[in-house]
C-alpha atoms as a PDB file:
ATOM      1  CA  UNK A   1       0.000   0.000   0.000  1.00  0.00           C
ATOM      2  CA  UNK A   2       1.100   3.027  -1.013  1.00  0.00           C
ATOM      3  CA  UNK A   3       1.506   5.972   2.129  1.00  0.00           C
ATOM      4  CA  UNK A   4       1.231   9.382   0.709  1.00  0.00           C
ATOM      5  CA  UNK A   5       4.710  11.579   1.855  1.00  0.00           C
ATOM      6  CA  UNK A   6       2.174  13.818   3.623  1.00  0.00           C
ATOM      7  CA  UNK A   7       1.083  10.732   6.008  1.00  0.00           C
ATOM      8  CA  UNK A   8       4.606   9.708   6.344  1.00  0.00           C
ATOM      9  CA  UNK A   9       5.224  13.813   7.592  1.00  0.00           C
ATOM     10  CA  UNK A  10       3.205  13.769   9.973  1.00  0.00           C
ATOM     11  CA  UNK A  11       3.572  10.818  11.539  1.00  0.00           C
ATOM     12  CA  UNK A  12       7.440  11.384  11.938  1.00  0.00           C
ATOM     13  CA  UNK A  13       6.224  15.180  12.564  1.00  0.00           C
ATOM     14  CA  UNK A  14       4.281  13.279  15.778  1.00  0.00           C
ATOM     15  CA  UNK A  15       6.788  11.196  16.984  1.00  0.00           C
ATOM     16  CA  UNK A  16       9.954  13.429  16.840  1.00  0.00           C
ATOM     17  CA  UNK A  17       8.317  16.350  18.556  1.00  0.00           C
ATOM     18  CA  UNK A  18       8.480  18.099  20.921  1.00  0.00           C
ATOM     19  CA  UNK A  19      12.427  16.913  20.385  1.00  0.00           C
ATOM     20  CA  UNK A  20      12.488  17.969  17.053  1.00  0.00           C
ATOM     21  CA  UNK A  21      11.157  21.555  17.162  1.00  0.00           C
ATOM     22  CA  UNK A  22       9.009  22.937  14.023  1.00  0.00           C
ATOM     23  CA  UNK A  23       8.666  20.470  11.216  1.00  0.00           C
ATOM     24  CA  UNK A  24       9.195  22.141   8.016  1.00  0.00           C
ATOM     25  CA  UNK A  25       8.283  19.968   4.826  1.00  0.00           C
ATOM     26  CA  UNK A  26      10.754  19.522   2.498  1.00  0.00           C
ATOM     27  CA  UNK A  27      12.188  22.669  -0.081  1.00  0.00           C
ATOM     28  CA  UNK A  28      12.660  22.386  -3.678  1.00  0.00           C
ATOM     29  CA  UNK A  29      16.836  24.107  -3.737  1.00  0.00           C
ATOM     30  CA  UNK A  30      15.899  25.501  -7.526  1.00  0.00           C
ATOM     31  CA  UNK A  31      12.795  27.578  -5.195  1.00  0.00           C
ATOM     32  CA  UNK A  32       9.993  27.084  -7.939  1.00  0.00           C
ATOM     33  CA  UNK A  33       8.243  28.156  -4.944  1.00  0.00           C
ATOM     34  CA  UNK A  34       8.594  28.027  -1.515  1.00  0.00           C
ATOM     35  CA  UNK A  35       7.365  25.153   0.631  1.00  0.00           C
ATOM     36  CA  UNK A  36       5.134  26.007   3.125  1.00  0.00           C
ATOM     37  CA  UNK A  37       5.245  24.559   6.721  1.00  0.00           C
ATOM     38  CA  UNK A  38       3.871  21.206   7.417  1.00  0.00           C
ATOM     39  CA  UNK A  39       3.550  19.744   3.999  1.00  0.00           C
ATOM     40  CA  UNK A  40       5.296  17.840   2.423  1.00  0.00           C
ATOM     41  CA  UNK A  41       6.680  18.452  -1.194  1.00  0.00           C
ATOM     42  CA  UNK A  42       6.423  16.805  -4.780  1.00  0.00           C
ATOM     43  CA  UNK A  43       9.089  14.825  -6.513  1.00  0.00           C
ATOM     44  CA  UNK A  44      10.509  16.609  -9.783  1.00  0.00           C
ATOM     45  CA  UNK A  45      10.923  14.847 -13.211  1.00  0.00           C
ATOM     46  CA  UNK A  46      14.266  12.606 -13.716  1.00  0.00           C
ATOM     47  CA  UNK A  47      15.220  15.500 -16.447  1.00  0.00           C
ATOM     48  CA  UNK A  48      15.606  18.381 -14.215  1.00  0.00           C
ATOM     49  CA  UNK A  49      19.265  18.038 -13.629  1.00  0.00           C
ATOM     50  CA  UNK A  50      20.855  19.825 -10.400  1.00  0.00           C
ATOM     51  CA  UNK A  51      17.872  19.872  -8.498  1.00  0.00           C
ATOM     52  CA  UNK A  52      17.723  18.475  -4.820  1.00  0.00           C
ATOM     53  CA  UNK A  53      14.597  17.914  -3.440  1.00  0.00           C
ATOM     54  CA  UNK A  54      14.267  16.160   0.070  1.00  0.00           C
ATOM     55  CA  UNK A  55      11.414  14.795   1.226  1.00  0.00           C
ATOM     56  CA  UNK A  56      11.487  15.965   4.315  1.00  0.00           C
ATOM     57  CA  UNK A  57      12.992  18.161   6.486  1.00  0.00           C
ATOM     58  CA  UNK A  58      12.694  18.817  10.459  1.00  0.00           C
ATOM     59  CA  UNK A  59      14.663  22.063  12.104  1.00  0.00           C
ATOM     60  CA  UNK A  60      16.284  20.425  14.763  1.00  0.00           C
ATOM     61  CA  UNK A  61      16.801  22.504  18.047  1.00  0.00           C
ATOM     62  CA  UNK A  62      16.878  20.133  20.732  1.00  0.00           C
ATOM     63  CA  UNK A  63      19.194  21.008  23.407  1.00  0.00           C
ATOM     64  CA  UNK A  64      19.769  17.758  24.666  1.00  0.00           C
ATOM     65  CA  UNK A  65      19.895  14.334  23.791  1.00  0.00           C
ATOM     66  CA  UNK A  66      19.827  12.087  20.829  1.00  0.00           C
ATOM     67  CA  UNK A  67      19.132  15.000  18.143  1.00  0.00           C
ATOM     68  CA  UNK A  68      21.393  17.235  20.044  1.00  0.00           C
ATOM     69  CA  UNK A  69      24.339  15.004  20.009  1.00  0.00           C
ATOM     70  CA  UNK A  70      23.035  14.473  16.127  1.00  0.00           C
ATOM     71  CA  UNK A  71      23.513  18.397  15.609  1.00  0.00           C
ATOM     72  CA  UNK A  72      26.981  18.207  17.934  1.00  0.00           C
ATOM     73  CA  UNK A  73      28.635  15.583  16.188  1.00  0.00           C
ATOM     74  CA  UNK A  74      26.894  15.766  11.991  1.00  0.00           C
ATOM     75  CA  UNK A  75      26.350  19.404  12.181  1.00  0.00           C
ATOM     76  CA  UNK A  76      22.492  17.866  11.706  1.00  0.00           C
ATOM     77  CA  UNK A  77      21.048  21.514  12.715  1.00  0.00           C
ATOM     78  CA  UNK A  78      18.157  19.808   9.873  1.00  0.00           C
ATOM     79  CA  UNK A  79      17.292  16.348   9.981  1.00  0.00           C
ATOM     80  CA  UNK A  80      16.882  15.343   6.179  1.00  0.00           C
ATOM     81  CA  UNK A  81      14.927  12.382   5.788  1.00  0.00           C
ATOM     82  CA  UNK A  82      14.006  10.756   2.071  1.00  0.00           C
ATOM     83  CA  UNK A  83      10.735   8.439   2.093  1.00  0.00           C
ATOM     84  CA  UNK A  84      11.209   5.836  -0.304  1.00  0.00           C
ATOM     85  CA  UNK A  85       7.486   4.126  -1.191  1.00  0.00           C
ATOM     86  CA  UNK A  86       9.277   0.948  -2.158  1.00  0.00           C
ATOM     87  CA  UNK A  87      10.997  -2.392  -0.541  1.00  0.00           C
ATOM     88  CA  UNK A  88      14.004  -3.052  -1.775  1.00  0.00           C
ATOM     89  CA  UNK A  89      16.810   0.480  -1.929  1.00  0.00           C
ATOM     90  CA  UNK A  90      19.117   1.041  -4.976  1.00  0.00           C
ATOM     91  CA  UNK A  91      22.483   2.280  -4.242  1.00  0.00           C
ATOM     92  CA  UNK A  92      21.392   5.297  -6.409  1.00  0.00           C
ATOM     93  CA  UNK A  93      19.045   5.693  -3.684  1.00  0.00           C
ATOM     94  CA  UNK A  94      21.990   5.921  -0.831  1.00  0.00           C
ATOM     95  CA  UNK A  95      24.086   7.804  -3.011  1.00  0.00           C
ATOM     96  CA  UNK A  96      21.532  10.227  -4.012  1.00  0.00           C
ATOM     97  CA  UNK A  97      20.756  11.576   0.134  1.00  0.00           C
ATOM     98  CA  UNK A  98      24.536  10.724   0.447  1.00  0.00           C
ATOM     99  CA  UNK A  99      24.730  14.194  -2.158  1.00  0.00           C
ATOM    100  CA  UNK A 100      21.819  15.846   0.087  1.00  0.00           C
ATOM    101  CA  UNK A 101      24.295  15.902   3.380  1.00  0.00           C
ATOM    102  CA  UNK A 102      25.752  19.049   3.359  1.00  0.00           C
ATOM    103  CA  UNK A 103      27.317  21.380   6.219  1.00  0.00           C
ATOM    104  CA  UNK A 104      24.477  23.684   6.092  1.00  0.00           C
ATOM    105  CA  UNK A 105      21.664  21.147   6.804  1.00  0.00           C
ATOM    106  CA  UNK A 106      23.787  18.446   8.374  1.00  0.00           C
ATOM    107  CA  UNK A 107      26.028  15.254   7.537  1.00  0.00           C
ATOM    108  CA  UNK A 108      23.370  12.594   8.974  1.00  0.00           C
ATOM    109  CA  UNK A 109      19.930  11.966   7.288  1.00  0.00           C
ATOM    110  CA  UNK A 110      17.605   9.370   7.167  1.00  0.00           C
ATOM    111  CA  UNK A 111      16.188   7.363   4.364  1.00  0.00           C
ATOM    112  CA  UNK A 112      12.504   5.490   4.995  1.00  0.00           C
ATOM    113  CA  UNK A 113      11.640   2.658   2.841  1.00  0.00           C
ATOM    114  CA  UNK A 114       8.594  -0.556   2.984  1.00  0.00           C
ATOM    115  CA  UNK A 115      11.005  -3.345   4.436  1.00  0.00           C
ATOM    116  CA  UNK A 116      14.228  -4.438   5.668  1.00  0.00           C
ATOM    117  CA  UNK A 117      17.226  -4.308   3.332  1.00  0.00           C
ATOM    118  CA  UNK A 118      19.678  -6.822   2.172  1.00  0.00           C
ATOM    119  CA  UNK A 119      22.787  -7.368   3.823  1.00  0.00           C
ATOM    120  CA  UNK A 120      24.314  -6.337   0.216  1.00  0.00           C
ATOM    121  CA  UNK A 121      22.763  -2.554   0.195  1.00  0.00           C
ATOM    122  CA  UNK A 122      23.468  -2.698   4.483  1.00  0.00           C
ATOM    123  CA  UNK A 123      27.387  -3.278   3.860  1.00  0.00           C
ATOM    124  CA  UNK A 124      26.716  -0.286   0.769  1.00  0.00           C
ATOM    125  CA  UNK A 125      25.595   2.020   3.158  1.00  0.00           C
ATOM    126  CA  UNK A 126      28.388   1.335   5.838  1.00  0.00           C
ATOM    127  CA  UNK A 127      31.167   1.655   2.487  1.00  0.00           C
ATOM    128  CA  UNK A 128      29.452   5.044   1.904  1.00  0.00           C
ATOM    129  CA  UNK A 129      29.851   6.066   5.211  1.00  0.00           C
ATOM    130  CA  UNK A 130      33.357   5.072   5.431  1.00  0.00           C
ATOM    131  CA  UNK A 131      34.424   6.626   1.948  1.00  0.00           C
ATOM    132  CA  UNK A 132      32.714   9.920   3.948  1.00  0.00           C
ATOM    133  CA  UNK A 133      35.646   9.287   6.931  1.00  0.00           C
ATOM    134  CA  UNK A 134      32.385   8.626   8.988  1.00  0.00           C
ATOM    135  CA  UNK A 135      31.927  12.210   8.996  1.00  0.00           C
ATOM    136  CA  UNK A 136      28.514  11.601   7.222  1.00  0.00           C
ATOM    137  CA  UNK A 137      26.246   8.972   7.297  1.00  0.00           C
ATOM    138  CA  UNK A 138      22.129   7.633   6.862  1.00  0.00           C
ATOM    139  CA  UNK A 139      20.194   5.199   8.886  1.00  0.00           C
ATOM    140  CA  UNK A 140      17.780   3.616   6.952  1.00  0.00           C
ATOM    141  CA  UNK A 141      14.590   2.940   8.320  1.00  0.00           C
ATOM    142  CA  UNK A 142      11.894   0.726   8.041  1.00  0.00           C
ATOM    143  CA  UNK A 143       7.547   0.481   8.163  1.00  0.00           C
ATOM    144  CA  UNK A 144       9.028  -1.723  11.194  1.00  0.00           C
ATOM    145  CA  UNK A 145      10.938   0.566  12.832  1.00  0.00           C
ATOM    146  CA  UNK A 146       8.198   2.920  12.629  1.00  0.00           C
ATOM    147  CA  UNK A 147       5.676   1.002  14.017  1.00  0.00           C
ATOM    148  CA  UNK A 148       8.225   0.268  16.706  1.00  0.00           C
ATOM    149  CA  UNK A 149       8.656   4.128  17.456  1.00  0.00           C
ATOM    150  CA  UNK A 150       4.726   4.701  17.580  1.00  0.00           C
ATOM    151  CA  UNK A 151       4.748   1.883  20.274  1.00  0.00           C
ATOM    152  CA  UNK A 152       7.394   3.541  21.898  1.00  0.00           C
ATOM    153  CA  UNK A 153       5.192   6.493  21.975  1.00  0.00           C
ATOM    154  CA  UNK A 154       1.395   5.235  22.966  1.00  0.00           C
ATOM    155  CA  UNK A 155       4.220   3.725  26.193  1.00  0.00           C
ATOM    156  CA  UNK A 156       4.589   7.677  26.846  1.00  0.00           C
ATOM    157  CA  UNK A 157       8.421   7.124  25.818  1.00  0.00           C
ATOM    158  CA  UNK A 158      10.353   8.984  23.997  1.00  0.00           C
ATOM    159  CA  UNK A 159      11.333   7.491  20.175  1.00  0.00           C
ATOM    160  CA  UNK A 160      14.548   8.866  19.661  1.00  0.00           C
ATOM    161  CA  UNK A 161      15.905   6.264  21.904  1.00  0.00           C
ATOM    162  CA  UNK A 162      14.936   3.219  19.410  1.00  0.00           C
ATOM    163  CA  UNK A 163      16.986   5.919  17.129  1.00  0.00           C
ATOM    164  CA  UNK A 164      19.912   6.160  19.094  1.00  0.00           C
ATOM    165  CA  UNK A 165      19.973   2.065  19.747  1.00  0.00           C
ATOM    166  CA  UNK A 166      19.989   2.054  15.308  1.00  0.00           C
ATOM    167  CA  UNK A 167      22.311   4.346  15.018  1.00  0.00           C
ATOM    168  CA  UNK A 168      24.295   2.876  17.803  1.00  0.00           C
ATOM    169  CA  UNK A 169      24.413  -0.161  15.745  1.00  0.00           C
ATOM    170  CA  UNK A 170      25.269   1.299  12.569  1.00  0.00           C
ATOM    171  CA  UNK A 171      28.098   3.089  14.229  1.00  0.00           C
ATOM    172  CA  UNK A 172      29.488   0.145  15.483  1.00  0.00           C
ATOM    173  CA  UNK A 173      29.458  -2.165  12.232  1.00  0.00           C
ATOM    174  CA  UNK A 174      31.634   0.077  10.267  1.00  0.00           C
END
């Protein structure tokens, strides 16, 4: 089943906040128009060359904690995330929010797609990282993990701990 990107905003918009402080949906950089806050954008055509469009994108001004120590150690000031409505990732697909990390938005980002992913595109992502001296990097994310996170949630807990246990773990295998 196909989720709509505005869905997939506002769940993450509900589970990342009050952490994650004013979710902004995602700007087009060539500025067609300006995105609004609290939608999320549309994909361009394959033929408009240059232009980076990110799904989403939350201002990150937490103080403390797992998105603080994010913006301390990835300059993550935004947290870029890239929904991907499909099961299995292409390493065009890593690459491509790979190119998105930049100082001014922040060297960690996170991709979402339908299901786990191979080992194969696992040890890709962890090569990427690596060929980035670790000083950038994505977790990718799963329908799983985001059910896990709304659990986490309805338990009155805070979600960015399942983050930090991923990202823990992704840390550690490269």
């Amino acid at each position: 089943m196909r989720v709509p990107r505005a869905v997939l905003f506002f769940l993450l918009r509900t589970l990342l906040l009050p952490t994650i402080d004013s979710a902004t949906a995602a700007r087009n950089i060539e500025a067609r128009s300006s995105a609004s806050r609290g939608q999320a954008q549309s994909r361009t055509q394959p033929e408009d060359e240059g232009v980076e469009i990110r799904d989403l994108i939350f201002a990150n001004n937490a103080e403390s904690g797992f998105w603080n120590d994010l913006k301390g150690k990835y300059a993550a000031s935004e947290i870029v995330v890239d929904a991907k409505n499909k099961d299995e990732l292409t390493r065009d697909d890593l690459r491509q929010l790979y190119c998105y990390l930049k100082p001014a938005l922040g060297l960690w980002g996170f991709i979402v797609c339908r299901s786990e992913q191979s080992p194969t595109m696992n040890a890709f992502n962890r090569t990427l990282c690596r060929n980035f001296s670790q000083s950038r990097g994505l977790l990718i994310l799963t329908d799983d993990d985001l059910r896990r996170m709304v659990q986490i949630k309805i338990r009155g807990q805070n979600p960015a701990t399942y983050l930090q246990d991923r990202m823990s773990e992704f840390v550690r295998s490269i």
